[in-house]
Protein backbone atom coordinates (compact mmCIF):
# COMPACT_ATOMS: atom_id res chain seq x y z
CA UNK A 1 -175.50 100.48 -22.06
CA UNK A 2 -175.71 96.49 -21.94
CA UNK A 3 -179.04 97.51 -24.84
CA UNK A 4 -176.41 99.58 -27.10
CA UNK A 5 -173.97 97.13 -26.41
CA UNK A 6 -176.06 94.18 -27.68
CA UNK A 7 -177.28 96.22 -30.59
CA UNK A 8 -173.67 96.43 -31.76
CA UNK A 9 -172.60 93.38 -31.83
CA UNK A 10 -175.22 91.31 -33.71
CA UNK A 11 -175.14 90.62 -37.33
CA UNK A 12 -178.28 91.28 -39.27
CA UNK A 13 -179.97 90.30 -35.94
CA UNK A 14 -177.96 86.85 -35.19
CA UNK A 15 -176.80 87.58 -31.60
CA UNK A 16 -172.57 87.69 -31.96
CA UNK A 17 -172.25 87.81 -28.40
CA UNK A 18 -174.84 87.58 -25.61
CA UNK A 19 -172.98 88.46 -21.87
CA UNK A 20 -174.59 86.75 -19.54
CA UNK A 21 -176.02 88.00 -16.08
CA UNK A 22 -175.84 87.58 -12.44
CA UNK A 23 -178.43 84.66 -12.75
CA UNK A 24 -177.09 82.79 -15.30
CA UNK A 25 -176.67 79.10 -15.63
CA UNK A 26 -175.42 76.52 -17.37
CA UNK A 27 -177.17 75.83 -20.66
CA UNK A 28 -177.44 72.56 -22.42
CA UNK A 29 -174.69 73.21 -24.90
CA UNK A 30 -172.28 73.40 -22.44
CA UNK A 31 -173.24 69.92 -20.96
CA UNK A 32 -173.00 69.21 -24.56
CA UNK A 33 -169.52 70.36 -24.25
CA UNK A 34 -168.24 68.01 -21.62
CA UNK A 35 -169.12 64.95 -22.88
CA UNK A 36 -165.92 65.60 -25.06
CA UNK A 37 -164.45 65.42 -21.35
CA UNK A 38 -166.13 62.57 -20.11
CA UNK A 39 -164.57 60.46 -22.89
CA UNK A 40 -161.24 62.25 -22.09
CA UNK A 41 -160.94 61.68 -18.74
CA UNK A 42 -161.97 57.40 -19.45
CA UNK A 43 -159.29 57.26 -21.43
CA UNK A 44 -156.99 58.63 -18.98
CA UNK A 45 -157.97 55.93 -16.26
CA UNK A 46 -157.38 53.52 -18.53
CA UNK A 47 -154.19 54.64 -19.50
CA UNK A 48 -153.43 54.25 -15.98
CA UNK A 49 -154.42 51.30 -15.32
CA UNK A 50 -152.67 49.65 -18.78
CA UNK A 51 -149.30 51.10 -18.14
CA UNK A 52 -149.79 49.66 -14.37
CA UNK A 53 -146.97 51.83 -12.96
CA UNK A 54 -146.05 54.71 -10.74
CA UNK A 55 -144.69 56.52 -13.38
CA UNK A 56 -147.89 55.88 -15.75
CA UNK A 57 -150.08 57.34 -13.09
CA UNK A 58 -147.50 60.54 -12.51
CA UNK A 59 -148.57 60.78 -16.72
CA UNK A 60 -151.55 60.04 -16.58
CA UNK A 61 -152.53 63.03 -13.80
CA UNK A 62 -150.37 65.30 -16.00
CA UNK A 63 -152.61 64.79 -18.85
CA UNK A 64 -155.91 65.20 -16.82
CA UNK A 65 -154.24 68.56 -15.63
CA UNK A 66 -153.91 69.76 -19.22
CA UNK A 67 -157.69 68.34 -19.33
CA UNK A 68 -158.43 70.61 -16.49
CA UNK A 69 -156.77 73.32 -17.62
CA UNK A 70 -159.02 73.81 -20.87
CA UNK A 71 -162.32 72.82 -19.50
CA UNK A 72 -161.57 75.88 -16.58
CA UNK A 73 -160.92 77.78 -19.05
CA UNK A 74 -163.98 77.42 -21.48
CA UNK A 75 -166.51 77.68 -17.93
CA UNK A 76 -165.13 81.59 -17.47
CA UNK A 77 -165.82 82.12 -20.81
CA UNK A 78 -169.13 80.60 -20.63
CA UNK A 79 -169.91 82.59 -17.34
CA UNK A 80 -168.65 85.94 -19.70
CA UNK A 81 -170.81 85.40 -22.64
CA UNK A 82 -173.50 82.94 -23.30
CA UNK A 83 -171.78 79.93 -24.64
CA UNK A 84 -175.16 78.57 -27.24
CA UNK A 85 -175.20 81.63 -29.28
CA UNK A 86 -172.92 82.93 -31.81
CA UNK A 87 -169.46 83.50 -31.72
CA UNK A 88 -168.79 81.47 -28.96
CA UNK A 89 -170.70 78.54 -29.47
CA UNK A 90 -168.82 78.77 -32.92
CA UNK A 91 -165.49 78.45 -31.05
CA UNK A 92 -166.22 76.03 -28.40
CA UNK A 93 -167.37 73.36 -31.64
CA UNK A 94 -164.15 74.07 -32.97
CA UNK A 95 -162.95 73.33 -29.16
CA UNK A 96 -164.88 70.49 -28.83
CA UNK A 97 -163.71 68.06 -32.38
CA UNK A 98 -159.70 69.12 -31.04
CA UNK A 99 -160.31 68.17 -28.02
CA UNK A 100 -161.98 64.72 -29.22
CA UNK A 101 -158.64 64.60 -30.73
CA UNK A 102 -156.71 65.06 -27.63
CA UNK A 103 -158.52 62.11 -26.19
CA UNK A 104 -158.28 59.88 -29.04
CA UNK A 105 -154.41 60.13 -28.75
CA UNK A 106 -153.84 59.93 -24.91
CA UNK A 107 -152.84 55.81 -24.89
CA UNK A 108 -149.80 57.79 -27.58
CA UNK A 109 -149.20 60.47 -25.19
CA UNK A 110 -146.42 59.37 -24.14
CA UNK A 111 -145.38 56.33 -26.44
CA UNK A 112 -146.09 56.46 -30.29
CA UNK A 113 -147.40 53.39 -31.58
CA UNK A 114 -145.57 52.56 -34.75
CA UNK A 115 -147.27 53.69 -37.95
CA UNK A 116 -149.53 56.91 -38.64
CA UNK A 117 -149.16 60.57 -36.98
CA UNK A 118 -146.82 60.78 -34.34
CA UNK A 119 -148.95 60.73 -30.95
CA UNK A 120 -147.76 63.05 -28.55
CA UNK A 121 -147.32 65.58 -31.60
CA UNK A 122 -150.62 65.35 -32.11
CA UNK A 123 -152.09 65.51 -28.85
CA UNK A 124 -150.17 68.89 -28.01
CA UNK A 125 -151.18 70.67 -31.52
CA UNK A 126 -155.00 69.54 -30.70
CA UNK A 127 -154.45 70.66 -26.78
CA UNK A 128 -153.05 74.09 -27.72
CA UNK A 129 -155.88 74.20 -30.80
CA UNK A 130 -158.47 74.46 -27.90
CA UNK A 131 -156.17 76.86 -25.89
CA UNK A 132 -155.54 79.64 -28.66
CA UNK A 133 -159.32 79.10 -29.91
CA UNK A 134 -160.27 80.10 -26.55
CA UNK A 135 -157.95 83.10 -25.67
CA UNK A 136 -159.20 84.28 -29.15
CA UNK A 137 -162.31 83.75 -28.39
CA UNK A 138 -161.88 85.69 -25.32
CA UNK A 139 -160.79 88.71 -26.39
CA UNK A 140 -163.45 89.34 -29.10
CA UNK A 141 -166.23 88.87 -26.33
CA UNK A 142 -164.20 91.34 -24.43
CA UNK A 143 -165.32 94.14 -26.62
CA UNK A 144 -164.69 97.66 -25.32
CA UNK A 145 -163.95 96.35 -21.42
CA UNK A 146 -160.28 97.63 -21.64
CA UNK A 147 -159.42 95.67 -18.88
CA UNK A 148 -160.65 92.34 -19.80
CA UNK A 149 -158.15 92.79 -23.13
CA UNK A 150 -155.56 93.64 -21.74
CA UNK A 151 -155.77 90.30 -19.01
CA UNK A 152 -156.18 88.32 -22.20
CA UNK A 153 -153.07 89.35 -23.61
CA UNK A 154 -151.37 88.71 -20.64
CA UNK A 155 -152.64 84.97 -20.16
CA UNK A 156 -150.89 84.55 -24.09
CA UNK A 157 -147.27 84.85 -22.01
CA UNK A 158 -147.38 81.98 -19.69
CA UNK A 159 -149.53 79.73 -22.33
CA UNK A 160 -147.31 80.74 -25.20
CA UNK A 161 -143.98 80.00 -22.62
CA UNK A 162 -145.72 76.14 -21.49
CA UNK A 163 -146.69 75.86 -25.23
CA UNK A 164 -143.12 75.89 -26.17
CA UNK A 165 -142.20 73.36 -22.95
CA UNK A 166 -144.89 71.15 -24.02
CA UNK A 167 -143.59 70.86 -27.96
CA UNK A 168 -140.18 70.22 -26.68
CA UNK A 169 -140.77 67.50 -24.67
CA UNK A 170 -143.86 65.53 -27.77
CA UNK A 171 -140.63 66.22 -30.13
CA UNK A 172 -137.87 64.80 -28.06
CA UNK A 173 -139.47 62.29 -26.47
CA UNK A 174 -138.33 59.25 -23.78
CA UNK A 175 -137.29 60.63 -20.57
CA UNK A 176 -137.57 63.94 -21.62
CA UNK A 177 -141.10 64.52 -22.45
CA UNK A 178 -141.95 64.10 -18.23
CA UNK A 179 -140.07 66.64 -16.73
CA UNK A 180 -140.75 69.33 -19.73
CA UNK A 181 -144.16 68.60 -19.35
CA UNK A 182 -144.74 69.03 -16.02
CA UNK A 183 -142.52 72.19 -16.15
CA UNK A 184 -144.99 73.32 -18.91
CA UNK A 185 -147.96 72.87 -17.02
CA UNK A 186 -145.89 74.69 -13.67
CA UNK A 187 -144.99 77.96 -16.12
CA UNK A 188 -148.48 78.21 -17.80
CA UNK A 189 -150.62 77.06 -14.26
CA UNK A 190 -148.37 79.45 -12.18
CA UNK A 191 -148.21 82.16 -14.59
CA UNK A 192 -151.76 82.48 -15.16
CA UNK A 193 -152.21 82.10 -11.29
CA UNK A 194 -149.89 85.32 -10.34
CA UNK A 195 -151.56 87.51 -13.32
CA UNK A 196 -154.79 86.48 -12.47
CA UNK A 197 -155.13 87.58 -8.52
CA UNK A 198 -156.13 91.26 -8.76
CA UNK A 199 -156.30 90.93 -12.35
CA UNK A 200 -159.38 92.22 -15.18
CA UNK A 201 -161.11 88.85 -15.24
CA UNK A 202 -164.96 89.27 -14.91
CA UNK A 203 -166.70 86.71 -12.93
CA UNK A 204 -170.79 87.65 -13.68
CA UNK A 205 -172.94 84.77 -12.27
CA UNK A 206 -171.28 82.96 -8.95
CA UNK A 207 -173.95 80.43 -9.22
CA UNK A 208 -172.43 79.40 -13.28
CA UNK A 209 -169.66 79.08 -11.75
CA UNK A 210 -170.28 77.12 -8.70
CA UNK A 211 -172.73 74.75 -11.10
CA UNK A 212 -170.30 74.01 -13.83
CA UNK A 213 -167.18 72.84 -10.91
CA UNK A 214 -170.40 70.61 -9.69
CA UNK A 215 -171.07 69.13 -12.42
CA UNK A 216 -167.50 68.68 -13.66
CA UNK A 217 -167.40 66.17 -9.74
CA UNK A 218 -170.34 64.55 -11.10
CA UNK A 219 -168.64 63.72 -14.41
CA UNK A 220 -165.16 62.46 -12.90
CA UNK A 221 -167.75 60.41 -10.13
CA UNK A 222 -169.16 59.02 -13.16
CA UNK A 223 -165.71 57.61 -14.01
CA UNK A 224 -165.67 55.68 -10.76
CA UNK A 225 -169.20 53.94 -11.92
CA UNK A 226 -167.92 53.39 -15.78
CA UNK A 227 -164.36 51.67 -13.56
CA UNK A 228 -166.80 49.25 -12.08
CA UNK A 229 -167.78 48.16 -15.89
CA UNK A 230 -164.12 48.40 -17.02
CA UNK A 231 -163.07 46.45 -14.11
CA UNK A 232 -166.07 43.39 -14.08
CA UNK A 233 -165.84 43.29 -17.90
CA UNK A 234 -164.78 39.56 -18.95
CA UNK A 235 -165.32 38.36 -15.83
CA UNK A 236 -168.16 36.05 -15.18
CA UNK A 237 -170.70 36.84 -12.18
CA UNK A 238 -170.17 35.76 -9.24
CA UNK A 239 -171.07 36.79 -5.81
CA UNK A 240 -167.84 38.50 -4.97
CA UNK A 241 -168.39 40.48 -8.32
CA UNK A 242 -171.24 41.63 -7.17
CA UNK A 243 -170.93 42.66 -3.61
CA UNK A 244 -167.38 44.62 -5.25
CA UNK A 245 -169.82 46.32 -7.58
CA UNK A 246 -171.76 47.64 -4.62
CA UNK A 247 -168.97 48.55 -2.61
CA UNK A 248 -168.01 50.53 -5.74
CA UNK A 249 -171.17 52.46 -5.67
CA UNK A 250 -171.05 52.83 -2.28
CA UNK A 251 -167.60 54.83 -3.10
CA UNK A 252 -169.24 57.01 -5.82
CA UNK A 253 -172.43 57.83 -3.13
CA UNK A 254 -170.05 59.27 -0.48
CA UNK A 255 -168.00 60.49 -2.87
CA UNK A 256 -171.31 62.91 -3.49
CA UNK A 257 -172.45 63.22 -1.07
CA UNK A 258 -169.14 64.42 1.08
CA UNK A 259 -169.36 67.88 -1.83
CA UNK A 260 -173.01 68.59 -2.04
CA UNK A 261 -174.55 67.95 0.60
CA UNK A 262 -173.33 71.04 2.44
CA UNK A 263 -170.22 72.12 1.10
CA UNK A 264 -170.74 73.17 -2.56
CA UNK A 265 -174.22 75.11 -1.23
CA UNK A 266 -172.19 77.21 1.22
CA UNK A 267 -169.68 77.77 -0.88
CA UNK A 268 -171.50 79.06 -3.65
CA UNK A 269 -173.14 81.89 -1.43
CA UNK A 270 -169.80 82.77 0.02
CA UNK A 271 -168.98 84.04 -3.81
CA UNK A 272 -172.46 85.24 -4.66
CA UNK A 273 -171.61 87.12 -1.50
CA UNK A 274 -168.04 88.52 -2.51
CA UNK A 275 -167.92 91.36 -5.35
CA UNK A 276 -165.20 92.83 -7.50
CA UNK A 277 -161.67 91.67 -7.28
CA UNK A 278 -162.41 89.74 -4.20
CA UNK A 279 -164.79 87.91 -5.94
CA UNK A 280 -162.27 86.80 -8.75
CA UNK A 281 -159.45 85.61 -6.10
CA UNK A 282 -162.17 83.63 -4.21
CA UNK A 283 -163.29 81.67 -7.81
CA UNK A 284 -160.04 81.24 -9.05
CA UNK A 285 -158.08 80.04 -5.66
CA UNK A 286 -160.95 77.65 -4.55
CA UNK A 287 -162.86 76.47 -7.81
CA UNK A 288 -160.23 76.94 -10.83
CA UNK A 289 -156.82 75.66 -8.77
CA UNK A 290 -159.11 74.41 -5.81
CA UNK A 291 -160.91 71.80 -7.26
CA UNK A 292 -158.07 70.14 -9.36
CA UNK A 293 -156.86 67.79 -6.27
CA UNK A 294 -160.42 67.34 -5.75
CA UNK A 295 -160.96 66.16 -9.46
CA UNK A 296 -157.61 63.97 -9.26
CA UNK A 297 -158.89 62.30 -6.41
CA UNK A 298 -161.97 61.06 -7.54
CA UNK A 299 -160.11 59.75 -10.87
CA UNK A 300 -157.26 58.08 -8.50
CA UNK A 301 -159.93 56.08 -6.59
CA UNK A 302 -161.91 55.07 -9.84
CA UNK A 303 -158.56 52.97 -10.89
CA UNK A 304 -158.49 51.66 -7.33
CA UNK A 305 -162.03 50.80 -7.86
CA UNK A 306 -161.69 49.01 -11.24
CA UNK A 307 -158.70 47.05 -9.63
CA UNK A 308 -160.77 45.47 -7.04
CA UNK A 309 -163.28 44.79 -9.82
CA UNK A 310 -160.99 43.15 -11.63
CA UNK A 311 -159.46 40.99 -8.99
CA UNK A 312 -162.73 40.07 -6.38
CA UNK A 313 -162.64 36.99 -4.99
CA UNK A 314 -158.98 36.15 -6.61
CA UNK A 315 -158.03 35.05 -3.54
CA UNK A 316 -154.81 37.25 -3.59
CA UNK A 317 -154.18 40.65 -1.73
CA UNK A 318 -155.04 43.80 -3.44
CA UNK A 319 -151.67 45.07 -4.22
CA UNK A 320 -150.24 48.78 -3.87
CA UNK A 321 -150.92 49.63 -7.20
CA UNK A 322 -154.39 49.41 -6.59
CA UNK A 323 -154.40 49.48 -2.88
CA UNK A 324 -153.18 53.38 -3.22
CA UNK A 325 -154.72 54.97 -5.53
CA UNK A 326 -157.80 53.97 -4.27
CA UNK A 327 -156.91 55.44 -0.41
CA UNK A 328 -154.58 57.71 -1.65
CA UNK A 329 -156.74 59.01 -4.32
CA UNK A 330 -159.81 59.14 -1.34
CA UNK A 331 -157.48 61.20 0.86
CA UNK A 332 -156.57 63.52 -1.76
CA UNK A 333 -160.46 63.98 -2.61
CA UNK A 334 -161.03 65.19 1.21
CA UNK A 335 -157.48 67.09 1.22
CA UNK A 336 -158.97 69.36 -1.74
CA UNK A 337 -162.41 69.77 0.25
CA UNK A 338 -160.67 70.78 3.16
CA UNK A 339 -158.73 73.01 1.18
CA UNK A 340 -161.91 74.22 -0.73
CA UNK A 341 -163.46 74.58 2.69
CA UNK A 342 -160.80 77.04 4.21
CA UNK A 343 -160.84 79.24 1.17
CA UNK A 344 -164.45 79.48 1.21
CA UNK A 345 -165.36 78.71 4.94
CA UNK A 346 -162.43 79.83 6.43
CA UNK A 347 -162.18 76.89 8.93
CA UNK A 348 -162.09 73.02 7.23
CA UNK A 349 -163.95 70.60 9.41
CA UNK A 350 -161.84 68.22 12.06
CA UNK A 351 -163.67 65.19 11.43
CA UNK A 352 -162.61 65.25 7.46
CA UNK A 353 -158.98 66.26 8.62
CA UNK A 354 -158.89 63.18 11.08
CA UNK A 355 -160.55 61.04 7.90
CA UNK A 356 -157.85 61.62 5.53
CA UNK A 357 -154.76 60.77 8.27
CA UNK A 358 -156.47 57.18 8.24
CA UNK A 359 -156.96 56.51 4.66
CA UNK A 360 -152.98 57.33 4.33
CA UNK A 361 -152.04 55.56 7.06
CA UNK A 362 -154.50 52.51 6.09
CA UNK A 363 -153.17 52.86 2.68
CA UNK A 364 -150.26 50.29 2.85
CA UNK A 365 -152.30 47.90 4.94
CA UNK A 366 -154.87 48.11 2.22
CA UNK A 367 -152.72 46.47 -0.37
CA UNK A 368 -151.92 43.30 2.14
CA UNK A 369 -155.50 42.53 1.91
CA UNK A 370 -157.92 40.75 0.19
CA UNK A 371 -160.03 43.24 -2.71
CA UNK A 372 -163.21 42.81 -1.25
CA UNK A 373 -161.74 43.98 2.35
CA UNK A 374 -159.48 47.05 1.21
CA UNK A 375 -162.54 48.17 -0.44
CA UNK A 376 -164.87 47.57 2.74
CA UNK A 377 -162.40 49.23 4.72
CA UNK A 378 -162.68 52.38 2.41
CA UNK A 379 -166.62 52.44 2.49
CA UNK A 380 -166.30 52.14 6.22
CA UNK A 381 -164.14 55.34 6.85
CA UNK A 382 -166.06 57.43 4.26
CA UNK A 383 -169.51 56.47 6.03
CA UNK A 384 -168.14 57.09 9.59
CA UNK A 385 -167.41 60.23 8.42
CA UNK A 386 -170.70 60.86 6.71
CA UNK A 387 -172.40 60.34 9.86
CA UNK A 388 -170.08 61.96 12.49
CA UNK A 389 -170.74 65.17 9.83
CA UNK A 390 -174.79 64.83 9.84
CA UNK A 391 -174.57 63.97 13.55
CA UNK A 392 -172.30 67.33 14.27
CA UNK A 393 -175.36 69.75 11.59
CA UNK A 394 -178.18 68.07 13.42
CA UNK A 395 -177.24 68.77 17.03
CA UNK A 396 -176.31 72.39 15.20
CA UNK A 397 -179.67 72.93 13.75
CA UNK A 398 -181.86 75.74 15.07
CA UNK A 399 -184.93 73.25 17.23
């Protein structure tokens, strides 16, 4: 069937669409495609840390959402049908160039700047470009799979009904454009959520799936290492530069080390191990929605990060602005891999639990002071945990 399948859908031998397999991975062009998202998601920290405000950080996560939002979207479609052949390589370049648009107009998300194409108009006909584009997309590689059609046309309500939300808010503007925002991104995220549980999606190769989320972590911990430029840039080297550089590192190496050292590897045979139905709940609830938090985290702390770049051996206290993002960002980080870890595990780990209660609490003490020692103090709690965790699998380990 999958032979006569093929057979009809190639053009004078050029493969239209390729479905993929139970061993698939990710191919090069799709690491191709995110680097469309790693320039995305630097211009969103620095949007963050120019508008140097609550409410520019409340913006500047509901951007990355809509970030999210496509990139999840494009990784089922590349775990459906190969995404370097045909058709939908064709679609994801379109995807890719309005996308590169979205970024280039996130400092006018939410402000135009005087002169040329109004920004946040802009940025919402690129983002829903790359959202249509996709669905389409979508339902040609669907081909006779009756189901998968019909799931298609269903995702079109919610998106078409945020779509709308999203236009009203780039066209009115001011103090508008927040709320209908974030109500846009509540209707299309929720929508899509409720159709999806039970729904005709096809999840093929687990381990795609559970390689793509991994690599997306690697790309927003890259953000925390380009925040260390961002935040030393101008600034001439000293040694409190540099021991605020490697305390920055030090953030991005537990950082990886708290998601794959164990808990991406388990995770991933937990879904290799579901089937069916079950199998689509389990990838959408802990990788698509899952690992949001966990991807807003790691962006939070990267601005904390660049702050304490940009202000080592000042002399003057951190400050909240940089103080919690930086913790608060952290604990959100473990709060989505203890979330990820009861979906997949079914029982998060204590120690993590206990970890994030202290970077909250430590949070507001961070900001009182110095850089240098709010970011020490972060480093400290990450590592304890690191080695209460490999303490607690070596005394597990079969001798």
């Amino acid at each position: 069937m999958v032979e006569q399948d093929l057979s009809r859908r190639r053009v004078k031998g050029f493969p239209v669409v390729r479905p993929t397999g139970e061993d698939h991975r990710a191919t090069p062009f799709e690491l191709f495609f995110d680097l469309v998202y790693v320039f995305a998601v630097t211009r969103v920290t620095a949007y963050m840390a120019g508008e140097h405000g609550a409410h520019g950080v409340l913006r500047g996560l509901l951007v990355l959402a809509l970030l999210w939002g496509t990139w999840s979207g494009y990784t089922w479609l590349g775990n459906h049908s190969r995404a370097d052949e045909g058709f939908v390589r064709a679609g994801m370049v379109v995807a890719m160039a309005a996308m590169f648009v979205v970024a280039l107009t996130i400092p006018e998300a939410w402000d135009d700047a005087p002169g040329g194409l109004n920004g946040p108009v802009v940025l919402v006909c690129a983002y829903l470009l790359v959202r249509c584009v996709h669905l389409a997309v979508y339902a040609k590689v669907a081909g006779g799979d009756a189901g998968l059609r019909r799931q298609v046309v269903i995702t079109w309500l919610p998106m078409t009904a945020g779509a709308a939300l999203l236009v009203s808010g780039a066209l009115l503007g001011g103090w508008a454009q927040t709320p209908l925002f974030t109500a846009a991104l509540v209707v299309d995220w929720l929508g899509i959520y409720l159709t999806a549980r039970g729904g005709g999606w096809r999840l093929r190769s687990p381990a795609h799936l559970a390689e793509r989320h991994g690599l997306f972590v690697i790309l927003a911990i890259g953000e925390s290492i380009v925040a260390i430029g961002a935040g030393a840039a101008g600034r001439p080297v000293s040694g409190p530069l540099l021991l605020a550089a490697v305390l920055g590192v030090a953030v991005a190496v537990c950082l990886w080390w708290l998601y794959f050292d164990v808990v991406s590897v388990a995770a991933e045979r937990r879904l290799a191990g579901e089937s069916g139905p079950a199998r689509v709940d389990l990838a959408v609830e802990a990788y698509t929605y899952g690992h949001f938090p966990v991807v807003a985290g790691i962006v939070l702390a990267a601005l904390g990060v660049e702050g304490v770049l940009a202000h080592a051996g000042d002399g003057e206290p951190l400050g909240a602005f940089y103080a919690l993002p930086l913790f608060g960002g952290l604990a959100l980080y473990l709060a989505g891999l203890l979330l990820f870890q009861r979906r997949t595990h079914g029982a998060p780990g204590r120690p993590r639990l206990v970890a994030t209660g202290v970077l909250l609490a430590a949070a507001p003490v961070a900001g009182l002071l110095p850089p240098l020692a709010g970011s020490a103090g972060a480093v400290v709690v990450l590592g304890a945990l690191i080695a209460v965790e490999t303490a607690g699998v070596s005394r597990s380990a079969p001798r």
